[in-house]
PDB file of N, CA and C in Angstrom:
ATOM      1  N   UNK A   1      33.950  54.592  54.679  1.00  0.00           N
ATOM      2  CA  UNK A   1      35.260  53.958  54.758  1.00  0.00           C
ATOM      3  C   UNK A   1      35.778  53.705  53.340  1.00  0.00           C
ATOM      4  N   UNK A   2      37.227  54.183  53.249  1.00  0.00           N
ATOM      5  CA  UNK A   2      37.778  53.769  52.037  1.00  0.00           C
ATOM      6  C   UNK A   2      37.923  52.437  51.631  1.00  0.00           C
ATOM      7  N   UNK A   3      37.764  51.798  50.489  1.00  0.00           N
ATOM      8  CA  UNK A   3      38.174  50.519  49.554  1.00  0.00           C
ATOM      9  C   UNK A   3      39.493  51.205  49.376  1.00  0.00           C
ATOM     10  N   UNK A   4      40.381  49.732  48.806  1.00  0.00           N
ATOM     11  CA  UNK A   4      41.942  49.689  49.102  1.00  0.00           C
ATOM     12  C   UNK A   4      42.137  49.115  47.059  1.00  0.00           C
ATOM     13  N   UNK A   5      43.275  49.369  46.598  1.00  0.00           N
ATOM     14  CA  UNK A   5      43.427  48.952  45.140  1.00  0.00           C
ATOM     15  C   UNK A   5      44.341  49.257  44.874  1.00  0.00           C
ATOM     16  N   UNK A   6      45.421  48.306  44.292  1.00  0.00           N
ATOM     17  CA  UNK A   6      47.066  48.046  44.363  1.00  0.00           C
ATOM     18  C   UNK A   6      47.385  49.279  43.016  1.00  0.00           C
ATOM     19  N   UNK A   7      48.346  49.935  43.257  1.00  0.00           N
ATOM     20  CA  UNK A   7      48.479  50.598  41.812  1.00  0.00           C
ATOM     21  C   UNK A   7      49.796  50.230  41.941  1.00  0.00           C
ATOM     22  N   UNK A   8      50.507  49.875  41.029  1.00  0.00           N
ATOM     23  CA  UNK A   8      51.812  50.047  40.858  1.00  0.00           C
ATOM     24  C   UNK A   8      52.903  49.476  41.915  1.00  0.00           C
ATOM     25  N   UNK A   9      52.295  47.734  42.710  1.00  0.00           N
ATOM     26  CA  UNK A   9      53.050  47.594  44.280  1.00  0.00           C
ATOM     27  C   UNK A   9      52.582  48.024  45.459  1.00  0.00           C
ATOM     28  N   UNK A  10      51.931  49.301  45.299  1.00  0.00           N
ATOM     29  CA  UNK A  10      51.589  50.374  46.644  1.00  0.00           C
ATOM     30  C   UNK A  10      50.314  50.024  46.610  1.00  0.00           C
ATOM     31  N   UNK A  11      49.696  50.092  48.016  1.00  0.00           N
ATOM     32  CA  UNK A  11      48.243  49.861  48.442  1.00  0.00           C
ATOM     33  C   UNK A  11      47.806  51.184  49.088  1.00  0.00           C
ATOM     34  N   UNK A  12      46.199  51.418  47.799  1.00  0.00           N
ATOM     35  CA  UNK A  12      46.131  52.688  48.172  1.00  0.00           C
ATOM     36  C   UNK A  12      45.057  52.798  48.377  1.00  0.00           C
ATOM     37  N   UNK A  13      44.377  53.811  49.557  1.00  0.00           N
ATOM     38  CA  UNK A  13      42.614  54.063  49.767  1.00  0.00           C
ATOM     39  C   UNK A  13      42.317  54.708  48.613  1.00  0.00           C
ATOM     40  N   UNK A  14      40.904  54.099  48.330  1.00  0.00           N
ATOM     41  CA  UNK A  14      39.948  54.672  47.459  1.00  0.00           C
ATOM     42  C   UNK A  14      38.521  55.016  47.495  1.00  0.00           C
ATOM     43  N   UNK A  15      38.117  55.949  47.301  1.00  0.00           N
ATOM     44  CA  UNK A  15      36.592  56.180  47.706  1.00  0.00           C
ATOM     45  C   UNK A  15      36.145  55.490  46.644  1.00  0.00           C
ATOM     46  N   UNK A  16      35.265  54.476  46.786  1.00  0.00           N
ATOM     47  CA  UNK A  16      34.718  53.689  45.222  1.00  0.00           C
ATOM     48  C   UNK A  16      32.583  54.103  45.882  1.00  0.00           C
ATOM     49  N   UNK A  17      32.263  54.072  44.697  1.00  0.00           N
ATOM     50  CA  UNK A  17      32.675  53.758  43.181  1.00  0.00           C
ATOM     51  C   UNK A  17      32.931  55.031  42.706  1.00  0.00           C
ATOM     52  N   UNK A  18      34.501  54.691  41.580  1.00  0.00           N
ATOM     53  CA  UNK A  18      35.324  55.593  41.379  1.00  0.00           C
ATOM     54  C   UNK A  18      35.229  55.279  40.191  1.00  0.00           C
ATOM     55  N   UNK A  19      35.647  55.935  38.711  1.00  0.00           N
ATOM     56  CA  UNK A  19      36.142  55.505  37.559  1.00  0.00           C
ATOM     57  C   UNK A  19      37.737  55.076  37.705  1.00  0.00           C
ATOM     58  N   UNK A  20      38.276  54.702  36.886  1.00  0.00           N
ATOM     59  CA  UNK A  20      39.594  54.843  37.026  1.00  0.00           C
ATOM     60  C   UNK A  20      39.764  56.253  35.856  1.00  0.00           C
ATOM     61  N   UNK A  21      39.376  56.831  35.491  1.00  0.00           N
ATOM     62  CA  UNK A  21      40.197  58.069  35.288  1.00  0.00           C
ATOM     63  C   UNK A  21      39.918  59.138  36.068  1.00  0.00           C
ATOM     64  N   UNK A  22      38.817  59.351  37.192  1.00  0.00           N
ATOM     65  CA  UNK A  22      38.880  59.791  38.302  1.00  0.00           C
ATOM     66  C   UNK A  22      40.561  59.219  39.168  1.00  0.00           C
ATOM     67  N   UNK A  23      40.402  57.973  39.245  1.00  0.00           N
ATOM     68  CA  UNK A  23      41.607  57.894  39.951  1.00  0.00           C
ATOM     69  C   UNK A  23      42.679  58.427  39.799  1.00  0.00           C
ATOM     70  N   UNK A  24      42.882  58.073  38.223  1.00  0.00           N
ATOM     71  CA  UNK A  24      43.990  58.539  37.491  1.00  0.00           C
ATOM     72  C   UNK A  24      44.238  60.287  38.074  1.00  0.00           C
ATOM     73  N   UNK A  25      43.351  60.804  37.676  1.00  0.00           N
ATOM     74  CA  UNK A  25      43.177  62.005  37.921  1.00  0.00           C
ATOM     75  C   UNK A  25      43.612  63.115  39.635  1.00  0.00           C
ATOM     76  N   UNK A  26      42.851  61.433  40.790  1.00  0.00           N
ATOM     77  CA  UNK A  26      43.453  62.063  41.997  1.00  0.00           C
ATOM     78  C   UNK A  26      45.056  61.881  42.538  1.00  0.00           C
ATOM     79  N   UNK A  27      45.687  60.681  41.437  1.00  0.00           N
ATOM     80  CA  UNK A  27      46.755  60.719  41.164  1.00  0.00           C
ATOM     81  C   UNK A  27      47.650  61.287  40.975  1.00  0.00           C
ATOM     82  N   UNK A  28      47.029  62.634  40.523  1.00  0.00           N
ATOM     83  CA  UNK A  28      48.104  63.800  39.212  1.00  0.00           C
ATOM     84  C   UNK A  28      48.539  62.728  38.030  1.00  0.00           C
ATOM     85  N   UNK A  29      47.879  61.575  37.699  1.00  0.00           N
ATOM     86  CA  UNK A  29      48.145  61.149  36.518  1.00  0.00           C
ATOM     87  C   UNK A  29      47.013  61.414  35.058  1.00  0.00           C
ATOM     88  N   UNK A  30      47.685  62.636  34.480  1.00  0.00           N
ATOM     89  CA  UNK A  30      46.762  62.801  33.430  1.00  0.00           C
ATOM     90  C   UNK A  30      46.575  61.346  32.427  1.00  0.00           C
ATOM     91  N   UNK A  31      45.289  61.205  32.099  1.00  0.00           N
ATOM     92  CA  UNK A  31      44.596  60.172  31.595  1.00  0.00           C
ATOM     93  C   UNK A  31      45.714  59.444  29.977  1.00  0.00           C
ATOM     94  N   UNK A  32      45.536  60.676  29.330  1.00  0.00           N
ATOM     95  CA  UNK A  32      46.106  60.636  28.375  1.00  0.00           C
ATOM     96  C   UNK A  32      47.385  60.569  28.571  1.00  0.00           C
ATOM     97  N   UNK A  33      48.593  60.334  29.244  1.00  0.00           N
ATOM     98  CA  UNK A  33      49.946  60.506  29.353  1.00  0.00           C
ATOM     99  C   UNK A  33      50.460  58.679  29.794  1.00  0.00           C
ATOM    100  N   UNK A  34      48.818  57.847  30.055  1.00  0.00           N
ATOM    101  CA  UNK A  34      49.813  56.772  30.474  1.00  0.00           C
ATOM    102  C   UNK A  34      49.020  55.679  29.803  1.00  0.00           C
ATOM    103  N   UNK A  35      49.418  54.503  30.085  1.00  0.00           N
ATOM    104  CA  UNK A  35      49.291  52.771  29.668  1.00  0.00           C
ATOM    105  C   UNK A  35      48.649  52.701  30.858  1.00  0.00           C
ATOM    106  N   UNK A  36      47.608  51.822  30.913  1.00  0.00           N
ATOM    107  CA  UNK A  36      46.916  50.566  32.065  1.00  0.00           C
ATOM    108  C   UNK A  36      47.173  49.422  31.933  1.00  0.00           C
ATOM    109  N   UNK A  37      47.490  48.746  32.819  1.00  0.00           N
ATOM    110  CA  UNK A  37      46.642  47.280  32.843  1.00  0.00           C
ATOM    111  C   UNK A  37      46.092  47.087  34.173  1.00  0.00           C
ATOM    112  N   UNK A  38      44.781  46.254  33.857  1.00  0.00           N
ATOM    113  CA  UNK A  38      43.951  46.151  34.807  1.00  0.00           C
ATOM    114  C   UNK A  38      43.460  44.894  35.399  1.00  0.00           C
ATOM    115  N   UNK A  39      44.458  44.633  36.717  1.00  0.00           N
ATOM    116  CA  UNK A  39      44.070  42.843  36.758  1.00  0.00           C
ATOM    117  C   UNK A  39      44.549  41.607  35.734  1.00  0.00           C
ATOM    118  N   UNK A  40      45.666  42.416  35.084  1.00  0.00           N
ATOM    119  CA  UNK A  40      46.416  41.964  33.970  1.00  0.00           C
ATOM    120  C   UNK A  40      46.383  42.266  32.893  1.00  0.00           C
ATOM    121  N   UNK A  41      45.066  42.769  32.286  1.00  0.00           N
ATOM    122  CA  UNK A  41      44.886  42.862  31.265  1.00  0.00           C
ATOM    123  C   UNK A  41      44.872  44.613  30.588  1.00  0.00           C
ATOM    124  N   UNK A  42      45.179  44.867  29.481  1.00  0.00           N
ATOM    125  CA  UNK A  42      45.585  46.084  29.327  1.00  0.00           C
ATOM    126  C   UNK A  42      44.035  47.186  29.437  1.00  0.00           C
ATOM    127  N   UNK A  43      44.017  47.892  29.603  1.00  0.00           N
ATOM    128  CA  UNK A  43      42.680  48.724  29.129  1.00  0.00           C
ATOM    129  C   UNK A  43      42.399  49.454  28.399  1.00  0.00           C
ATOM    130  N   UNK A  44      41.549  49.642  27.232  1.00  0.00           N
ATOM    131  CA  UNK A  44      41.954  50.463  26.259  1.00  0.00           C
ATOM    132  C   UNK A  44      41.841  52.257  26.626  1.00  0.00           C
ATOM    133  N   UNK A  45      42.354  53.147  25.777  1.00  0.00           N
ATOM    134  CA  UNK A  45      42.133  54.160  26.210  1.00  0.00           C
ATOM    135  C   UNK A  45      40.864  54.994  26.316  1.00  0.00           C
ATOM    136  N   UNK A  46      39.854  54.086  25.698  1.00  0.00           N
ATOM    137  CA  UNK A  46      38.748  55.068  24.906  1.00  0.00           C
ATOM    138  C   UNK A  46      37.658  54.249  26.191  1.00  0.00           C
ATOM    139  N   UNK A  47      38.217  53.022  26.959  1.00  0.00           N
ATOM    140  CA  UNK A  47      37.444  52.775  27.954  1.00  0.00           C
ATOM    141  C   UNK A  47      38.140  53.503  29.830  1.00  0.00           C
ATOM    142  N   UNK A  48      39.165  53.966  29.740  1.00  0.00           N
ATOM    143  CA  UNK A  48      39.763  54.232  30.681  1.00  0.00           C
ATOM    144  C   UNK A  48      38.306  55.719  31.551  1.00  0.00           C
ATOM    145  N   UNK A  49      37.204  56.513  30.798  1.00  0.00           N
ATOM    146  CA  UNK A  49      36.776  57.258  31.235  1.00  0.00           C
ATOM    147  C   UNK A  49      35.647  56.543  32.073  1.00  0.00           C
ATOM    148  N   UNK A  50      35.045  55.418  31.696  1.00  0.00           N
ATOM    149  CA  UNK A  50      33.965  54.650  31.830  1.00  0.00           C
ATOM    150  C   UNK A  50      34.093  53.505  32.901  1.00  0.00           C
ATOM    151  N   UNK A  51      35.630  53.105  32.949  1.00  0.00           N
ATOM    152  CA  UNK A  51      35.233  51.633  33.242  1.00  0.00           C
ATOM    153  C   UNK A  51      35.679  51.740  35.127  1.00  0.00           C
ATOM    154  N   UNK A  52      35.070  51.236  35.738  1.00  0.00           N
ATOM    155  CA  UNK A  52      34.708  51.303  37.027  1.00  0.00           C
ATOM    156  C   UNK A  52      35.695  50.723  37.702  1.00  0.00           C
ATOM    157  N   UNK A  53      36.270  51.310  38.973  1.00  0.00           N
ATOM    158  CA  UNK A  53      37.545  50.142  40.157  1.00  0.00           C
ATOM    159  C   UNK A  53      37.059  49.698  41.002  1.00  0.00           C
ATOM    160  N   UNK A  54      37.198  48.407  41.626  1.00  0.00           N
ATOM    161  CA  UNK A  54      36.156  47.508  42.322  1.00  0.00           C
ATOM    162  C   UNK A  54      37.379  47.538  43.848  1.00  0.00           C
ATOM    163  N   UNK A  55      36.969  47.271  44.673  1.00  0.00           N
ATOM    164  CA  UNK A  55      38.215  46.845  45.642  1.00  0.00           C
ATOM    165  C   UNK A  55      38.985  45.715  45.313  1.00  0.00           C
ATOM    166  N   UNK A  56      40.209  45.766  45.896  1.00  0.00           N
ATOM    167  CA  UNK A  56      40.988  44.730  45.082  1.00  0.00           C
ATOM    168  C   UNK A  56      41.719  45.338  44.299  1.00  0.00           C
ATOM    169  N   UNK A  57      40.873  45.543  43.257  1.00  0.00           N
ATOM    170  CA  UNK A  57      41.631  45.683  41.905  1.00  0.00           C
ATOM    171  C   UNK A  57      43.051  46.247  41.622  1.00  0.00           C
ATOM    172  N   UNK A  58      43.910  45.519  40.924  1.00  0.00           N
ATOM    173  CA  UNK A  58      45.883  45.345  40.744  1.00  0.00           C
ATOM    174  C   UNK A  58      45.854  46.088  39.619  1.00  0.00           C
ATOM    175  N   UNK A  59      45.867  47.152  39.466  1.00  0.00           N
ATOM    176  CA  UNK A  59      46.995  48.087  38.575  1.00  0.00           C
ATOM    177  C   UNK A  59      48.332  48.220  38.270  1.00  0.00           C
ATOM    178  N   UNK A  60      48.142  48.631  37.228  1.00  0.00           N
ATOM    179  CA  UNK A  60      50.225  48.945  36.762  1.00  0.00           C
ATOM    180  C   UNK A  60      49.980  49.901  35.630  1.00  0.00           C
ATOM    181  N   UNK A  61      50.444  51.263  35.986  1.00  0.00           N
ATOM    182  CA  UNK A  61      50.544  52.466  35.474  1.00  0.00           C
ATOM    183  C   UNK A  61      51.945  52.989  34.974  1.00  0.00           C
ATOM    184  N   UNK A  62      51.787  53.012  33.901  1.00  0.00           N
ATOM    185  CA  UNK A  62      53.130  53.350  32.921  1.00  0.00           C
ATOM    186  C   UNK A  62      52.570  54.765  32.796  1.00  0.00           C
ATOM    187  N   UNK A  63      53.900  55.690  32.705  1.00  0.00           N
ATOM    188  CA  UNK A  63      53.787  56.985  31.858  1.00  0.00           C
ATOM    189  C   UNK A  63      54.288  56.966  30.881  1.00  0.00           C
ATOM    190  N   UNK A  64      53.493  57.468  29.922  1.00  0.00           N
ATOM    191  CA  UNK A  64      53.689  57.622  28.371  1.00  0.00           C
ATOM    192  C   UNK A  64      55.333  58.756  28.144  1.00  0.00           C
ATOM    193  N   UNK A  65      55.898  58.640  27.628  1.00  0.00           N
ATOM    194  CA  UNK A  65      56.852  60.000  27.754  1.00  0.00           C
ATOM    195  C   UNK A  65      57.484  60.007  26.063  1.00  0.00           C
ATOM    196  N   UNK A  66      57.007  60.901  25.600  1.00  0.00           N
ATOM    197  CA  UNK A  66      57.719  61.443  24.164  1.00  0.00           C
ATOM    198  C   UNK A  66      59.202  61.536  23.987  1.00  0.00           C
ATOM    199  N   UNK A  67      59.770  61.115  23.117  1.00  0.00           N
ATOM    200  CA  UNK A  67      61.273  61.783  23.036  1.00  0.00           C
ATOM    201  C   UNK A  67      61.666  61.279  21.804  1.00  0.00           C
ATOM    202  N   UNK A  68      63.158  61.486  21.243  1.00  0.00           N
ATOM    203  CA  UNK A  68      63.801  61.197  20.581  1.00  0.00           C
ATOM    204  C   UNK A  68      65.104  60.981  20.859  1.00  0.00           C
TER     205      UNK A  68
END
């Protein structure tokens, strides 16, 4: 049975234990293209491959976007 974990407002199934850049990933959100915060707090990028999503857990996913 799937665990449930807010990304962005939306409540979404998750097969845990997941990384969150697995998630990111079943997302179509490439790792490198966005901002986290996790449960409020931001996550750095160099931990985004490692650090584990628990059920529960409140996300907010920004995309990075280049321009001028």
């Amino acid at each position: 049975m799937a665990d449930r974990v807010i990304a962005n407002g939306r409540e979404l199934s998750v097969d845990l234990p997941t990384t969150l850049e697995a998630f990111l990933v079943a997302q179509d959100l490439p790792p490198r293209s966005v901002v986290v915060e996790l449960n409020g707090e931001a996550v750095a990028a160099s931990e985004i491959a490692t650090h584990e999503l628990h059920p529960g857990d409140q996300l907010e996913v920004v995309r990075v976007v280049a321009g001028g």
